[in-house]
Protein backbone atom coordinates (compact mmCIF):
# COMPACT_ATOMS: atom_id res chain seq x y z
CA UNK A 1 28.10 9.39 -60.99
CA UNK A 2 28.29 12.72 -59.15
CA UNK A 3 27.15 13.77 -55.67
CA UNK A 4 27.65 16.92 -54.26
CA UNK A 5 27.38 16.81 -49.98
CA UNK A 6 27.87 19.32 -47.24
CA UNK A 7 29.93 17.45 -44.61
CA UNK A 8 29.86 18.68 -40.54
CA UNK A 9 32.67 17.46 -38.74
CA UNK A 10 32.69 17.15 -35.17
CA UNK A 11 35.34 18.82 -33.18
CA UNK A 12 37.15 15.37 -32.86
CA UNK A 13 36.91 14.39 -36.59
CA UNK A 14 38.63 17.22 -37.83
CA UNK A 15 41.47 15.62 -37.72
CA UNK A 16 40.78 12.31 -39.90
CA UNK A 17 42.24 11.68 -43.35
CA UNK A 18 38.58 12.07 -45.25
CA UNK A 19 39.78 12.41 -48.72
CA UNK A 20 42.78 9.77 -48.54
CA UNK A 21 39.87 7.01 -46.81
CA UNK A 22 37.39 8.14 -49.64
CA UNK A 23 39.88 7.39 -52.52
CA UNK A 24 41.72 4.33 -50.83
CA UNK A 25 38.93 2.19 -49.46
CA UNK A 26 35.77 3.29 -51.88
CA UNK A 27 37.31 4.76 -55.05
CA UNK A 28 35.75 7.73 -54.48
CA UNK A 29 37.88 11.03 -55.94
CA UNK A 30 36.70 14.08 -54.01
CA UNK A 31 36.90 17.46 -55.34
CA UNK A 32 36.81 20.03 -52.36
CA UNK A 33 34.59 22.89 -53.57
CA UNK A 34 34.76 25.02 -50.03
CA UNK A 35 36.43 23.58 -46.58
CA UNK A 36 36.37 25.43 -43.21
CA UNK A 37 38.37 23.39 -40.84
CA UNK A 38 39.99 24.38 -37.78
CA UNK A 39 41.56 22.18 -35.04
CA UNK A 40 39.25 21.75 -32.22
CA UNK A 41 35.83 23.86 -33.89
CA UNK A 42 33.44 22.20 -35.82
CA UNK A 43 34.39 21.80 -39.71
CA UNK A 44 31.97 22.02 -42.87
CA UNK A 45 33.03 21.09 -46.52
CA UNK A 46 31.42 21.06 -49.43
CA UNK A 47 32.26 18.19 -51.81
CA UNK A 48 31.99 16.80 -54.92
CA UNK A 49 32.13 13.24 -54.71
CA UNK A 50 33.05 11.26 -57.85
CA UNK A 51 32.37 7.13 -58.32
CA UNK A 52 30.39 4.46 -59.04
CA UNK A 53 26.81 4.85 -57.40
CA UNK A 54 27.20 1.98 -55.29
CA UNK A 55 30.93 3.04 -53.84
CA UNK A 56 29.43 6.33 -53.45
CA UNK A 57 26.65 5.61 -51.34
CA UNK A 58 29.52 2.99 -48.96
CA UNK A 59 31.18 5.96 -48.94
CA UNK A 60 28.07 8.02 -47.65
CA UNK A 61 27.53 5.69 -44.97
CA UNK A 62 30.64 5.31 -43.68
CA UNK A 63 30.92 8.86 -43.62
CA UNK A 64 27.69 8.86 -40.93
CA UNK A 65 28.97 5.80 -38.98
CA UNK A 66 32.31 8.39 -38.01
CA UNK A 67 29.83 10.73 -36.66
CA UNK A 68 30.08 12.97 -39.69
CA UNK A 69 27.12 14.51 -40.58
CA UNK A 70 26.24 14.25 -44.35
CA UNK A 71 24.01 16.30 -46.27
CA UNK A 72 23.34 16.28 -49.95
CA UNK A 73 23.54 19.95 -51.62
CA UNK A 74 20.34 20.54 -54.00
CA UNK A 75 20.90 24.25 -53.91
CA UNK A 76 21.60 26.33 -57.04
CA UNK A 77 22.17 29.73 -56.86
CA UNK A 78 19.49 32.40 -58.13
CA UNK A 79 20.41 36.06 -59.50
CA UNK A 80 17.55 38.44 -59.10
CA UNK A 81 17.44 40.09 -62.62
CA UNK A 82 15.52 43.42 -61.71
CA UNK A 83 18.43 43.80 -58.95
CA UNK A 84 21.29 42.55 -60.52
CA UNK A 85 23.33 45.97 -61.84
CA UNK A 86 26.04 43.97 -64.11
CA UNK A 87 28.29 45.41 -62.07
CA UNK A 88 30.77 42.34 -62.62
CA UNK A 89 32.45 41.90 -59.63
CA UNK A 90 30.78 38.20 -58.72
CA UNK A 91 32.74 37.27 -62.38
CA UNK A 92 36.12 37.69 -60.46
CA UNK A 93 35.42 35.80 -57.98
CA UNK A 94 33.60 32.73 -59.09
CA UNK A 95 36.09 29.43 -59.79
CA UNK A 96 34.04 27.83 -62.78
CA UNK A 97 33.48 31.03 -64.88
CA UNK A 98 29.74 30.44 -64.59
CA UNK A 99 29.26 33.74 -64.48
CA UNK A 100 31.11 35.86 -66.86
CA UNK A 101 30.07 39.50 -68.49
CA UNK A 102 28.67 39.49 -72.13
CA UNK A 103 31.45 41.57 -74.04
CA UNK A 104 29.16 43.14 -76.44
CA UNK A 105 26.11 44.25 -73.77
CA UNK A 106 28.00 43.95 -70.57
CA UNK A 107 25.55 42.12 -69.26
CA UNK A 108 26.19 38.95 -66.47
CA UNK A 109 25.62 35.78 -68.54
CA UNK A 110 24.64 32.76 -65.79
CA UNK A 111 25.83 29.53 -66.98
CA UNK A 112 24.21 27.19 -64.45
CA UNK A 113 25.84 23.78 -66.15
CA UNK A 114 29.08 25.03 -65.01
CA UNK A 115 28.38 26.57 -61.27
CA UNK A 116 29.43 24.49 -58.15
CA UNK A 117 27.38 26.05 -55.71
CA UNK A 118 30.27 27.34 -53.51
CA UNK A 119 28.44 30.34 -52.96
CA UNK A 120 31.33 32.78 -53.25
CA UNK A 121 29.73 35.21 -55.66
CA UNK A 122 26.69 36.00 -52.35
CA UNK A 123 28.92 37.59 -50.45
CA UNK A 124 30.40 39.48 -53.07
CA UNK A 125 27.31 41.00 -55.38
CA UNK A 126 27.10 44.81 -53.67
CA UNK A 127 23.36 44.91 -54.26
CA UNK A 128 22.37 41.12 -53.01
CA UNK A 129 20.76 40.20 -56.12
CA UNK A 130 22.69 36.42 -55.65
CA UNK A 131 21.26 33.89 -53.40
CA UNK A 132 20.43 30.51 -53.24
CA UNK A 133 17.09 28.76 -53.14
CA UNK A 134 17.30 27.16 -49.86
C-alpha cells in the first residue's frame, strides 16, 4: 500500500534520521517527492510512503509521537483548460512526465495516474491555469 503525507518538522526534529527509522524499524521505503529542510527553521516534506498497511500506519504514529506533524496529501492538481495556452513549459519541469505535449496538436496531455502532486508545474505555468484543489 501507498500513502502520500505532508510532514512539518519542528525546528528541533530537523535533525532526526526520518527515512533511515522509517525503513529500519517499520519497513517502510520512503520516496521523497519535495523536502525543505533547513537547520534550525521549520521543515516540510512531502512523501510517499511505501509498506504494508499496518507498518504504515506504526509508522504514522510514531511519526506524531516525535512531535512531527503528519498530514495525508488528497490533493491533485487541476489545469484550467480555457486558460491553459500549451505553452509547454510545466512539461520541463514536471519529474513523472505527467504532463507532456501531444506531438501531432501540441496540445498538454494530463496524465493524472502518473503525477505526484509535487506541485512544481504551479509555479511555473505563465498564465496560472495549474492549481490544486485544496
Amino acid at each position: 500500500m501507498k500513502k502520500r503525507v505532508t510532514l512539518t518538522f519542528p525546528k528541533q526534529s530537523v535533525q532526526m534520521p526520518i527515512t533511515y527509522r522509517l525503513a529500519k524499524d517499520f519497513n517502510v521505503a520512503a520516496n521523497i517527492i519535495r523536502a525543505q529542510v533547513a537547520p534550525n527553521q521549520i521543515g516540510k516534506a512531502v512523501l510517499e510512503l511505501s509498506g504494508d498497511i499496518d507498518q504504515l500506519d506504526e509508522a504514522l504514529d510514531w511519526l506524531r509521537s516525535q512531535g512531527i506533524g503528519v498530514s495525508l496529501a488528497s490533493r491533485e492538481i487541476l489545469i484550467d483548460e480555457e486558460s491553459c495556452v500549451h505553452c509547454g513549459l510545466c512539461t520541463g519541469i514536471c519529474p513523472t512526465e505527467a504532463l507532456t505535449l501531444d506531438p501531432e496538436t501540441y496540445r498538454l496531455s494530463f496524465l493524472r495516474s502518473r503525477c505526484i502532486v509535487c506541485e512544481q508545474c504551479i509555479p511555473t505555468c505563465p498564465v496560472q491555469a495549474i492549481s490544486t484543489n485544496l
